[in-house]
N, C-alpha and C. Protein backbone atom coordinates (compact mmCIF):
# COMPACT_ATOMS: atom_id res chain seq x y z
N UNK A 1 2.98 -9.12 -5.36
CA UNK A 1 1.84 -9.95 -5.13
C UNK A 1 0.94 -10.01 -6.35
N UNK A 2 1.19 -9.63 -7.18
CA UNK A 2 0.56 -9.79 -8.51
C UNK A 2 1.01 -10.99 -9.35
N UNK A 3 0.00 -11.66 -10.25
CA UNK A 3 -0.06 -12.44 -10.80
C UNK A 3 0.17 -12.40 -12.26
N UNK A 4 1.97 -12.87 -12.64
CA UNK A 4 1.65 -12.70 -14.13
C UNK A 4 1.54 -13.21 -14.72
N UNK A 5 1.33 -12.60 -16.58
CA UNK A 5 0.60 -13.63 -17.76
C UNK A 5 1.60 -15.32 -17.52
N UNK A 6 2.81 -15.25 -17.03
CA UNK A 6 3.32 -17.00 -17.59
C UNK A 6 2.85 -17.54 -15.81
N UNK A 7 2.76 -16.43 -15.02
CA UNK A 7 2.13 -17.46 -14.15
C UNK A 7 0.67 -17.97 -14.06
N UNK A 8 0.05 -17.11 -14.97
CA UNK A 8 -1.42 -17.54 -15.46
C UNK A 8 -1.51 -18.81 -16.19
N UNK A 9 -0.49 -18.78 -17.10
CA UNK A 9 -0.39 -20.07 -17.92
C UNK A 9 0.12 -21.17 -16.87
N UNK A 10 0.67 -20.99 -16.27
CA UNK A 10 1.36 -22.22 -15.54
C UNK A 10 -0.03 -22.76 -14.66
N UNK A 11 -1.19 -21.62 -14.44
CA UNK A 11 -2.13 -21.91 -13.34
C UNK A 11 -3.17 -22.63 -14.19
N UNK A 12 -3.02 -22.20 -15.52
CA UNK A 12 -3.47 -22.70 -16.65
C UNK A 12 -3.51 -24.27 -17.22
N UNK A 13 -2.15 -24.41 -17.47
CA UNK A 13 -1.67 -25.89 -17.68
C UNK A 13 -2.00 -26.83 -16.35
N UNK A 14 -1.54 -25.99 -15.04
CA UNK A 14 -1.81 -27.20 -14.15
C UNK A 14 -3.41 -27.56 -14.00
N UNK A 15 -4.20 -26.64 -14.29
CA UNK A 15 -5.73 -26.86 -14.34
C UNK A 15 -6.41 -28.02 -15.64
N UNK A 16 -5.41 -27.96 -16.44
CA UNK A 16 -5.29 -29.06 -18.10
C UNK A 16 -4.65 -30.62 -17.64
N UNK A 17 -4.15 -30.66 -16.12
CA UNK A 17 -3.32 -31.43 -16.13
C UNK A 17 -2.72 -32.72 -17.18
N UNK A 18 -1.68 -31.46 -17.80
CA UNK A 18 -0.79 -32.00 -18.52
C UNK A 18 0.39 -31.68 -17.88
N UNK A 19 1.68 -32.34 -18.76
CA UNK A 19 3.47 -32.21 -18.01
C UNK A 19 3.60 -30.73 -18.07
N UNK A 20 4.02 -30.50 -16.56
CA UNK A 20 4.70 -28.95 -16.62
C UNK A 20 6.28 -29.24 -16.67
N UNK A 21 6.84 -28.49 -17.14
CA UNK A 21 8.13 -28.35 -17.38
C UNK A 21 8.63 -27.54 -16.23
N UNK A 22 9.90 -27.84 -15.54
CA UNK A 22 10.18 -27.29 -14.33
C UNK A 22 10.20 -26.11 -14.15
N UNK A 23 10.83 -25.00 -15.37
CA UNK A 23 10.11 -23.69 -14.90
C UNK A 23 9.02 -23.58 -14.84
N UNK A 24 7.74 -24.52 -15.86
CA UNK A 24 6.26 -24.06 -15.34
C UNK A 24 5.83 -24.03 -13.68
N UNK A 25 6.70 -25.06 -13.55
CA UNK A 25 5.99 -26.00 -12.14
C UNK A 25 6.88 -24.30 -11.12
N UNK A 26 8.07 -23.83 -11.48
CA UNK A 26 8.42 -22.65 -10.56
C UNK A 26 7.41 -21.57 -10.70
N UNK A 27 7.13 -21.29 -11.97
CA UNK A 27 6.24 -20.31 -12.02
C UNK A 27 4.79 -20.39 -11.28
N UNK A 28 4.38 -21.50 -11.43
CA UNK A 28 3.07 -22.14 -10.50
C UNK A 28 3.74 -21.98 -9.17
N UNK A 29 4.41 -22.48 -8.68
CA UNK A 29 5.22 -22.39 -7.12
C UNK A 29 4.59 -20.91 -6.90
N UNK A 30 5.40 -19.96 -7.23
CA UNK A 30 5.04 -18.33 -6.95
C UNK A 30 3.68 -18.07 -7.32
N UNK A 31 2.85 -18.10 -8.19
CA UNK A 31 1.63 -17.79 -8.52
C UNK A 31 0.84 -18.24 -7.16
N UNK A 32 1.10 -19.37 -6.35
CA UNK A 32 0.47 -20.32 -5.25
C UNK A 32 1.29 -19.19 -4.31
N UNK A 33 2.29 -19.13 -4.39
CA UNK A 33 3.04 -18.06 -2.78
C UNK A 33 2.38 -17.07 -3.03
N UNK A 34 2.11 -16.16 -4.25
CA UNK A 34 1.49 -14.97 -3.98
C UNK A 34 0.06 -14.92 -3.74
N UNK A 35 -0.82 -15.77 -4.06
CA UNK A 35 -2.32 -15.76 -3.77
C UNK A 35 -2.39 -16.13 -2.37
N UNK A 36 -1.52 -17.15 -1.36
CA UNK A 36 -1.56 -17.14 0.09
C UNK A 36 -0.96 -15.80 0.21
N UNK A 37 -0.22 -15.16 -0.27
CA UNK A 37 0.10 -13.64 0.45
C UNK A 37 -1.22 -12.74 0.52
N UNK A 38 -1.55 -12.96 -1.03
CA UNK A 38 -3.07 -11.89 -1.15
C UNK A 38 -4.02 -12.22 0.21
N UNK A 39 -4.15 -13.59 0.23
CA UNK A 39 -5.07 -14.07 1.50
C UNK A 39 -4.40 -13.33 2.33
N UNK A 40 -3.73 -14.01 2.91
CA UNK A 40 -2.82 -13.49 4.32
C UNK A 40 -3.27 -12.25 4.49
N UNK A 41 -2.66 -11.32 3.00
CA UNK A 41 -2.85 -9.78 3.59
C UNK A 41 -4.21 -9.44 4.00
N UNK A 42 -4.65 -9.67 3.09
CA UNK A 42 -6.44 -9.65 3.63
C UNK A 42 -6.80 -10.14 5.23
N UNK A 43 -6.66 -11.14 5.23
CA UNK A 43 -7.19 -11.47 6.77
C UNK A 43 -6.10 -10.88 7.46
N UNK A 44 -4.99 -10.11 7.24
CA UNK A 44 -4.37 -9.02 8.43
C UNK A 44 -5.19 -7.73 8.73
N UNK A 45 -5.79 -7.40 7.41
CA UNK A 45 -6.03 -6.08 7.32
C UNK A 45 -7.66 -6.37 7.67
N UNK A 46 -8.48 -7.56 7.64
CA UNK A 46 -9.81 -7.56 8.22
C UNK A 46 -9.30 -7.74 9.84
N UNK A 47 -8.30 -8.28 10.55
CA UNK A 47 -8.45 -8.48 11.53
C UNK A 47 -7.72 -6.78 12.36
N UNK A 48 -7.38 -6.07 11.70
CA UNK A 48 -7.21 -4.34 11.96
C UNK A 48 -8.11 -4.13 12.28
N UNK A 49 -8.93 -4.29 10.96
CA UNK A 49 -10.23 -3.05 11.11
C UNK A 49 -10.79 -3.75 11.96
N UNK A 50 -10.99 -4.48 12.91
CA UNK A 50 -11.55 -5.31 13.91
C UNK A 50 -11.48 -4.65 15.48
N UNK A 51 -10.26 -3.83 15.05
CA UNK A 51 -9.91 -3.51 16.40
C UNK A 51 -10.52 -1.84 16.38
N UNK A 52 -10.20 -1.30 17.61
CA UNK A 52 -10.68 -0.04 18.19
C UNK A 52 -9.62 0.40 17.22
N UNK A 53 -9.48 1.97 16.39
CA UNK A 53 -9.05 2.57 15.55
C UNK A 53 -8.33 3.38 16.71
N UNK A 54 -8.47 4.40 17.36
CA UNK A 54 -8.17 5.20 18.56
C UNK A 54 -7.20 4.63 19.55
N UNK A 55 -6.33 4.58 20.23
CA UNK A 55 -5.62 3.86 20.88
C UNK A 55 -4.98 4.75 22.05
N UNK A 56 -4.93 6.10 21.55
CA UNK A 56 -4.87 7.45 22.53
C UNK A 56 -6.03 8.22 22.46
N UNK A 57 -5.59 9.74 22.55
CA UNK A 57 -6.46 10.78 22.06
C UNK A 57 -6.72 10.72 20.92
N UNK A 58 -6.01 10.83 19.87
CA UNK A 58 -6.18 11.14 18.24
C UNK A 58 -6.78 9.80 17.75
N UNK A 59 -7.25 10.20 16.24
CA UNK A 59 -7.15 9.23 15.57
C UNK A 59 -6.05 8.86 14.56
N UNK A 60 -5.79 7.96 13.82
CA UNK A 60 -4.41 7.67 13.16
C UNK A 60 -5.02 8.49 11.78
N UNK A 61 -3.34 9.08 11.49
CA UNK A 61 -3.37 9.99 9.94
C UNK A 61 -3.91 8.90 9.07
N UNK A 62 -4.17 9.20 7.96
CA UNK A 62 -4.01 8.89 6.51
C UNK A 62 -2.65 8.34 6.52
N UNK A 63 -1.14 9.00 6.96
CA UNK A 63 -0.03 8.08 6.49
C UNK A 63 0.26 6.85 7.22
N UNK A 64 -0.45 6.89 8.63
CA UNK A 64 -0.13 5.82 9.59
C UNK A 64 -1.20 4.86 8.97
N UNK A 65 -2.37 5.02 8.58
CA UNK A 65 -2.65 4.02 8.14
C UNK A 65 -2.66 3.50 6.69
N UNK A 66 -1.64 4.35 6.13
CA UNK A 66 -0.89 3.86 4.63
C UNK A 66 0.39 2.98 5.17
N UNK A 67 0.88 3.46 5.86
CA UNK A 67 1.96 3.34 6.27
C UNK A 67 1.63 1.30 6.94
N UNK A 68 0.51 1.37 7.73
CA UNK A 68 0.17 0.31 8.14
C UNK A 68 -0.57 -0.74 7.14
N UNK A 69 -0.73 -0.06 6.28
CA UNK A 69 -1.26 -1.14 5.24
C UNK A 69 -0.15 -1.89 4.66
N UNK A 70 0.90 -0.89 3.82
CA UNK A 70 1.82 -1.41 3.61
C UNK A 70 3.19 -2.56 4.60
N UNK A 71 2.91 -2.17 5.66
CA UNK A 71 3.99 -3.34 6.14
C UNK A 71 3.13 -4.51 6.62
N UNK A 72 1.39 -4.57 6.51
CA UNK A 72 0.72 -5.76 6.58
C UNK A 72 1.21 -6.35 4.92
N UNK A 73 0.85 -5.79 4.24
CA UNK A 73 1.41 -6.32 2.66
C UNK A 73 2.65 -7.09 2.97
N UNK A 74 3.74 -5.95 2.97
CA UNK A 74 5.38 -6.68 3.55
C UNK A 74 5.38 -7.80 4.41
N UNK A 75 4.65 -7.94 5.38
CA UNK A 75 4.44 -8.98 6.17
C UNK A 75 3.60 -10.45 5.98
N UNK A 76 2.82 -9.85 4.85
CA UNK A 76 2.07 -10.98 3.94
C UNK A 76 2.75 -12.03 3.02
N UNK A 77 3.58 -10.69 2.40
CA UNK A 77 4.61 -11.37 1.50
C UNK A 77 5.77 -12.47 2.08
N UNK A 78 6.02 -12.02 3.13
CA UNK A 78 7.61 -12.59 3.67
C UNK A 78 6.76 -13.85 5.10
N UNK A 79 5.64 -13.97 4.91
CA UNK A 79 4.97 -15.33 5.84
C UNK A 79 4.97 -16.05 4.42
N UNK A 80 4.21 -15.88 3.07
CA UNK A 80 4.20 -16.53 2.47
C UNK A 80 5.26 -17.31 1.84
N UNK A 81 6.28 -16.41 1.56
CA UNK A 81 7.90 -17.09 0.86
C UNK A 81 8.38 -17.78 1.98
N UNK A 82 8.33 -17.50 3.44
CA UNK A 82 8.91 -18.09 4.36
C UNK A 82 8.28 -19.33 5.10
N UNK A 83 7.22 -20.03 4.49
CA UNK A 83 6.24 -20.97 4.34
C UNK A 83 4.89 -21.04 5.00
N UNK A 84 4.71 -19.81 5.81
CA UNK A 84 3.26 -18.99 5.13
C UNK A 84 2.73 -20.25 6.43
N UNK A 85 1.66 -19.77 6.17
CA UNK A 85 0.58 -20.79 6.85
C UNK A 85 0.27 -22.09 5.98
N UNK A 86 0.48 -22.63 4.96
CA UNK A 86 0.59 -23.62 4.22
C UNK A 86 -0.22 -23.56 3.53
N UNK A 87 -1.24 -22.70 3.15
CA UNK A 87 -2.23 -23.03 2.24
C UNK A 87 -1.55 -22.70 0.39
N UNK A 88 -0.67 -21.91 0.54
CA UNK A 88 0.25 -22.00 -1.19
C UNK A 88 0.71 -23.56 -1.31
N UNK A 89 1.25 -24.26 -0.46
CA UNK A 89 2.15 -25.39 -0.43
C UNK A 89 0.77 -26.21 -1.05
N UNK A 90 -0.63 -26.55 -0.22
CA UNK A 90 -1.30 -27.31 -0.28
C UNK A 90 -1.68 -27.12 -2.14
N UNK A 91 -2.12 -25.87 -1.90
CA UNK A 91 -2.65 -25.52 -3.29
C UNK A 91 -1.98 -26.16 -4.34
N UNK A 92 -0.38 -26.07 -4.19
CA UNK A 92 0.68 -26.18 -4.87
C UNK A 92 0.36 -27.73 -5.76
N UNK A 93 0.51 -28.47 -3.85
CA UNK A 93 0.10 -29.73 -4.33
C UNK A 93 -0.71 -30.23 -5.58
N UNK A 94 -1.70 -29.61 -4.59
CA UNK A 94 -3.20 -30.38 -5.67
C UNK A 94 -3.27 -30.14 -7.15
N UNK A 95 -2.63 -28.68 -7.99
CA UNK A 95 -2.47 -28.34 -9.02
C UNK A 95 -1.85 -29.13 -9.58
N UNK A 96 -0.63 -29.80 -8.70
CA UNK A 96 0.45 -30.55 -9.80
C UNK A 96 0.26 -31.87 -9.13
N UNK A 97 -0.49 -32.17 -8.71
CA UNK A 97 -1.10 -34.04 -8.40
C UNK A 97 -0.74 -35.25 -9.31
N UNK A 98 -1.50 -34.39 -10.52
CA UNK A 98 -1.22 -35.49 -11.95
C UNK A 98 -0.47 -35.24 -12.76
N UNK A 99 0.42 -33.75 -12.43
CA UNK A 99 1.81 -33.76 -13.85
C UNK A 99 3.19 -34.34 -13.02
């Protein structure tokens, strides 16, 4: 879910709108899937902490809720590649409108 330097440039150029060249326009593709993942994960993990923490007696370890962070991540990732709630697609769009 990180953003790298040629997908910066690609987020770059499409913001210049000038011609992206088809790997730019792939590299922009993913730069757009991973920032709806970043979202996504976020509003999984605000809508957690939303809820009652306690669910029995105990409260959850440190690993259950490492453990639960990480497969909201995993689950962020694989809505987004798998077409996500659409906001990468839209984004996608509008970046490459005029190349």
């Amino acid at each position: 879910m990180e953003i790298s330097p040629e997908q910066m440039l690609a987020l770059t150029k499409a913001g210049q709108q000038t011609k992206m060249s088809p790997q730019e326009k792939e590299q922009l593709r993913k730069a757009c899937n991973d920032f709806e993942a970043l979202l996504t994960k976020q509003m999984l993990s605000t809508m957690r902490e939303s809820t009652f923490e306690t669910e029995g007696l105990f409260e959850k370890s440190y690993g259950e809720k490492l453990f639960q962070s990480m497969a909201d991540q995993e689950m962020a990732e694989r809505m987004a590649t798998g077409g996500g709630i659409g906001f990468g697609d839209m984004l996608f769009q509008q970046l490459t409108k005029n190349s």
